[in-house]
Protein backbone atom coordinates (compact mmCIF):
# COMPACT_ATOMS: atom_id res chain seq x y z
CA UNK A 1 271.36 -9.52 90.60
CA UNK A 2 273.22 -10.89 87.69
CA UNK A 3 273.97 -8.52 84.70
CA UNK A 4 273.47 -10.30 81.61
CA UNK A 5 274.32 -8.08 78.44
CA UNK A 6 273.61 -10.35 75.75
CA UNK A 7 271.50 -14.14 75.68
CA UNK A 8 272.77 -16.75 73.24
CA UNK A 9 270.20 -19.51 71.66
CA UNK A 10 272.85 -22.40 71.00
CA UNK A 11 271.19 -24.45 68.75
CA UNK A 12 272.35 -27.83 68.56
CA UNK A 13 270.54 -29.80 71.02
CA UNK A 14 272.60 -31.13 74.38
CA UNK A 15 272.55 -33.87 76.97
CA UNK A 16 270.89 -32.52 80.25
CA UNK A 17 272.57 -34.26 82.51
CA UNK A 18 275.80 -32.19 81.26
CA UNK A 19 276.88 -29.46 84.15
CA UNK A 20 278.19 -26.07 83.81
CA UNK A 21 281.74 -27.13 83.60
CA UNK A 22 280.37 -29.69 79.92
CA UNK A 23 277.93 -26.96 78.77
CA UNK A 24 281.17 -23.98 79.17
CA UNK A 25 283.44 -26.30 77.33
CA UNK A 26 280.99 -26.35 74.50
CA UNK A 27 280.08 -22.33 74.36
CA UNK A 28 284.01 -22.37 73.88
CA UNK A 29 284.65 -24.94 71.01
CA UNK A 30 281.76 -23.27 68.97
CA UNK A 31 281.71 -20.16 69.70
CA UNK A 32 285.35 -19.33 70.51
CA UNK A 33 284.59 -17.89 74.10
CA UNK A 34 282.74 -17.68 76.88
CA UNK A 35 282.85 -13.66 77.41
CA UNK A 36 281.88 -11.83 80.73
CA UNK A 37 278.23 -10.85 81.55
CA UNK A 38 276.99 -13.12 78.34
CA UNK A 39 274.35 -15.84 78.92
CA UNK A 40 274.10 -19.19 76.70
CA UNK A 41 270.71 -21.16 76.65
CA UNK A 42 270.88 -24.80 75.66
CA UNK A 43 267.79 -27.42 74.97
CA UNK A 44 267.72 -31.07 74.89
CA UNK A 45 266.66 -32.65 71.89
CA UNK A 46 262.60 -33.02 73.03
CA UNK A 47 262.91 -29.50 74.02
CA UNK A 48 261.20 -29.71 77.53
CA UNK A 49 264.31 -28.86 79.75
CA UNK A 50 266.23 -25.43 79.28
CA UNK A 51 269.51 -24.45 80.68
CA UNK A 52 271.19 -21.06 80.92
CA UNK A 53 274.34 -20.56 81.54
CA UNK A 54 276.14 -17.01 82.53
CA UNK A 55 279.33 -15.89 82.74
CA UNK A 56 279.52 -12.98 85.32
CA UNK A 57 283.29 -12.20 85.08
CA UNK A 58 284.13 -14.17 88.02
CA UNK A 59 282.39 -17.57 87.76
CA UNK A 60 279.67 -19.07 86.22
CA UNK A 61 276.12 -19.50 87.01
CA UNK A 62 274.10 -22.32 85.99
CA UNK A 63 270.18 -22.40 85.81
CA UNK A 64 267.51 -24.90 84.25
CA UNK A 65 264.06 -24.89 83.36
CA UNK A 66 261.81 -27.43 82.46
CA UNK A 67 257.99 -28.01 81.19
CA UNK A 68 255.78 -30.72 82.18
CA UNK A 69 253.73 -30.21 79.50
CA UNK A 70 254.67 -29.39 75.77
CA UNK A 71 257.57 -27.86 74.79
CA UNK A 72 259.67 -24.88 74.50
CA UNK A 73 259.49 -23.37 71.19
CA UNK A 74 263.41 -24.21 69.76
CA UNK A 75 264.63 -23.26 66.23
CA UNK A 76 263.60 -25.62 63.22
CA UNK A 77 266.30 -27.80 61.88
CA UNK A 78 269.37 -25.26 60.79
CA UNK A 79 270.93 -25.99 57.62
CA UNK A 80 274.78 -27.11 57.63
CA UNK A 81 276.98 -24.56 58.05
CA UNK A 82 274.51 -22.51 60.26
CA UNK A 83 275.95 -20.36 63.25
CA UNK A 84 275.96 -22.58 66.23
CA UNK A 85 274.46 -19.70 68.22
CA UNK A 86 271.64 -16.74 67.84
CA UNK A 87 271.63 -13.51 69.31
CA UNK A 88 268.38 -13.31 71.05
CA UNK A 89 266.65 -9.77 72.82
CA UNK A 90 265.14 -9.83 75.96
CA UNK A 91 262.00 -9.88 74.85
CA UNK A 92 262.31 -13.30 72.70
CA UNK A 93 264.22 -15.11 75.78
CA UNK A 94 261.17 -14.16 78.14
CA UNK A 95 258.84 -15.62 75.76
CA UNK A 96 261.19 -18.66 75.06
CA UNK A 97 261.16 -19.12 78.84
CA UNK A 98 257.54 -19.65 79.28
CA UNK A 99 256.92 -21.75 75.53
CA UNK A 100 255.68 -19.11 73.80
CA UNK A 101 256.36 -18.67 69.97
CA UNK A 102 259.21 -16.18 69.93
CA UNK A 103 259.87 -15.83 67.08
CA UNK A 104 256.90 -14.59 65.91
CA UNK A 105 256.89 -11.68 68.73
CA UNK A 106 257.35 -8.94 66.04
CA UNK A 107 253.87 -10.39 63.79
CA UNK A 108 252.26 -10.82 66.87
CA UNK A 109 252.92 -6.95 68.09
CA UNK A 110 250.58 -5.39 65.28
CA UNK A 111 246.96 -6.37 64.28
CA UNK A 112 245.85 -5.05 60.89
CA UNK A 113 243.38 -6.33 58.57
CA UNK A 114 244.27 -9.34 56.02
């Protein structure tokens, strides 16, 4: 229903009460732009809520997620001067969605002997 082309992991953490209108105004002062058919994910800072937000080309649409138990894996603590944002693949956001470690997907896809 909604063509998303590429999935941003913004990194710094963000107050979930903000709306679409906040969490657009920030994909714009880090990133530069909010470009068509591009989807930004957000966490709070205890990493239990999600948001995604998604540009379509003609408005934006706004979704959240949350656990009510654990957390979603997030990135560790970036060093200064890190991009704000991280390209992620489809396969990474699915298991992000559902708290599974996603960034170890491409260890996980082989088993060989130690």
């Amino acid at each position: 229903m909604i063509r998303i082309d590429a999935l941003w992991l913004c990194s710094r953490p963000q107050d979930m009460l903000a709306g679409a209108e906040r969490l657009l105004a920030v994909v714009v002062n880090t990133v530069g732009q909010a470009q068509a058919h591009h989807g930004y994910v957000f966490a709070n800072a205890r990493t239990i809520r999600l948001k995604l937000l998604v540009h379509d080309g003609f408005g934006v649409w706004f979704a959240t997620r949350r656990l009510h138990a654990g957390g979603f894996v997030w990135l560790s603590a970036a060093p200064s001067g890190a991009a704000p944002a991280l390209l992620l693949t489809r396969p990474p956001f699915d298991a992000l969605v559902v708290g599974l470690p996603w960034q170890r997907l491409p260890e996980l896809e082989v088993i060989s002997r130690a």
